[in-house]
Protein backbone atom coordinates (compact mmCIF):
# COMPACT_ATOMS: atom_id res chain seq x y z
CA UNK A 1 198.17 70.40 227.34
CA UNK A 2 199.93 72.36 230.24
CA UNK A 3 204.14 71.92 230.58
CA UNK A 4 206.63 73.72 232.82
CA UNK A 5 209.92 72.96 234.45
CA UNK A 6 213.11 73.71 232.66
CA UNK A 7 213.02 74.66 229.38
CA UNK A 8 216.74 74.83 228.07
CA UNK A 9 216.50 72.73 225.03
CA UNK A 10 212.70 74.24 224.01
CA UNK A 11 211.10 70.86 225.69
CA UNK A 12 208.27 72.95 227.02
CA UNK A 13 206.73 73.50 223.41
CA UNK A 14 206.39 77.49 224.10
CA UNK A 15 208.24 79.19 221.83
CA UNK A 16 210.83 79.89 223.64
CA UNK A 17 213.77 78.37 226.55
CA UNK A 18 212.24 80.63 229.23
CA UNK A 19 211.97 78.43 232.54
CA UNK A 20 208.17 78.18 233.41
CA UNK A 21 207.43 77.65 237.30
CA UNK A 22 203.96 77.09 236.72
CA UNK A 23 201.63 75.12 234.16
CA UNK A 24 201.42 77.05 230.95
CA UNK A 25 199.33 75.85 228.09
CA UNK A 26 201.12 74.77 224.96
CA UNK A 27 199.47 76.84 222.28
CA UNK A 28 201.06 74.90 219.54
CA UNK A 29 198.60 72.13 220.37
CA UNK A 30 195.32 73.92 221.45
CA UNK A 31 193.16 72.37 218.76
CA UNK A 32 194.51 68.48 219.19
CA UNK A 33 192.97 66.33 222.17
CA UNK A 34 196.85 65.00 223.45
CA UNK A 35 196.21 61.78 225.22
CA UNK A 36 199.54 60.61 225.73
CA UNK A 37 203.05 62.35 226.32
CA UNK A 38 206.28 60.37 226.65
CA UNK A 39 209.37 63.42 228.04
CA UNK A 40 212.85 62.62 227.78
CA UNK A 41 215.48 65.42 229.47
CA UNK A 42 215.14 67.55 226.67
CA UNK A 43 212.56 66.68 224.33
CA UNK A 44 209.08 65.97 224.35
CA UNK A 45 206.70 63.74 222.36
CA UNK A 46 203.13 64.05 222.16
CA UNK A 47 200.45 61.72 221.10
CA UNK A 48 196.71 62.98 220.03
CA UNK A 49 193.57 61.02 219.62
CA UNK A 50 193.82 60.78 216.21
CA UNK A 51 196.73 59.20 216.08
CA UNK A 52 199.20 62.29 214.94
CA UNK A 53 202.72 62.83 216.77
CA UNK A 54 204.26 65.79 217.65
CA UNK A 55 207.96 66.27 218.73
CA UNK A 56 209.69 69.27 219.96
CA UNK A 57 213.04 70.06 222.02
CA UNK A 58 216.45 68.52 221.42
CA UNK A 59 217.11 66.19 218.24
CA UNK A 60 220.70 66.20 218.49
CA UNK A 61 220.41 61.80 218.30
CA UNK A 62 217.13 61.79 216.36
CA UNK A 63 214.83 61.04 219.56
CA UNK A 64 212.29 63.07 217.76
CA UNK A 65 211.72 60.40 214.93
CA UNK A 66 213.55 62.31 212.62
CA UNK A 67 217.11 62.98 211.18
CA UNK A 68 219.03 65.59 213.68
CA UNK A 69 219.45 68.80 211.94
CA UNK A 70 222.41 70.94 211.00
CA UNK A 71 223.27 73.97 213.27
CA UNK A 72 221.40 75.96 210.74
CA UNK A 73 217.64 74.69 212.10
CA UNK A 74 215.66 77.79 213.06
CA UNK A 75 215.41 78.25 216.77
CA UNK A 76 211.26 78.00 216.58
CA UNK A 77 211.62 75.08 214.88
CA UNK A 78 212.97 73.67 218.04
CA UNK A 79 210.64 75.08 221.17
CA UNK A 80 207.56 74.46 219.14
CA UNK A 81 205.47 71.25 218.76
CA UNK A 82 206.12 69.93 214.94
CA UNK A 83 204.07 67.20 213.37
CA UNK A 84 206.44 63.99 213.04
CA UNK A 85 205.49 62.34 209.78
CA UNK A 86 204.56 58.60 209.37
CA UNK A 87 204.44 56.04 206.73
CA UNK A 88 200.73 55.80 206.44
CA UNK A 89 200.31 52.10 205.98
CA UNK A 90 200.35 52.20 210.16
CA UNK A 91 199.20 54.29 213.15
CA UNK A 92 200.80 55.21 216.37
CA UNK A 93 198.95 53.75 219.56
CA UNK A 94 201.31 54.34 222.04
CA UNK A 95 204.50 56.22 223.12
CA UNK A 96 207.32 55.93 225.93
CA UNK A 97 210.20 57.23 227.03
CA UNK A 98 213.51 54.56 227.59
CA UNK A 99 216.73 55.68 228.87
CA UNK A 100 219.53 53.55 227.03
């Protein structure tokens, strides 16, 4: 998976909130076959084949799936893709992005 654009929130996945002006690979997620991405303004979901979901970039209303963190979150657990954890009695098929 390639991202670039601005990066100010760590939406890009690459370890850092460098602005990228040209496709860069997300190393986070070498190994996992993404099929499907849904990008807000500063966050970024990511669907793979098998079914796992990973978030990264700004959780301040809990966009990512989970509960926003205190001011205290390390700053590479915010620019890099994290595995979003799901009850396993169902699987993900499909992601989007809605603007409220």
């Amino acid at each position: 998976m390639y991202t670039f654009g601005r990066n100010t929130d760590g939406q890009l996945g690459l370890n850092t909130r460098k602005e990228f002006k040209v496709p860069t690979v997300v190393f986070g997620l070498r190994d996992d076959k993404i099929f499907e991405v849904a990008c807000g303004n500063d966050y970024t979901l990511a669907l793979s084949e098998t079914g796992s979901l990973f978030g990264w970039g700004n959780n301040q209303h809990g966009q990512l799936g989970k509960v926003p963190q205190e001011s205290n979150q390390k700053e590479s657990e915010k620019v890099n893709p994290k595995f979003i954890s799901c009850t396993p009695y169902f699987s993900i098929r499909k992601i989007c992005f809605s603007r409220l």
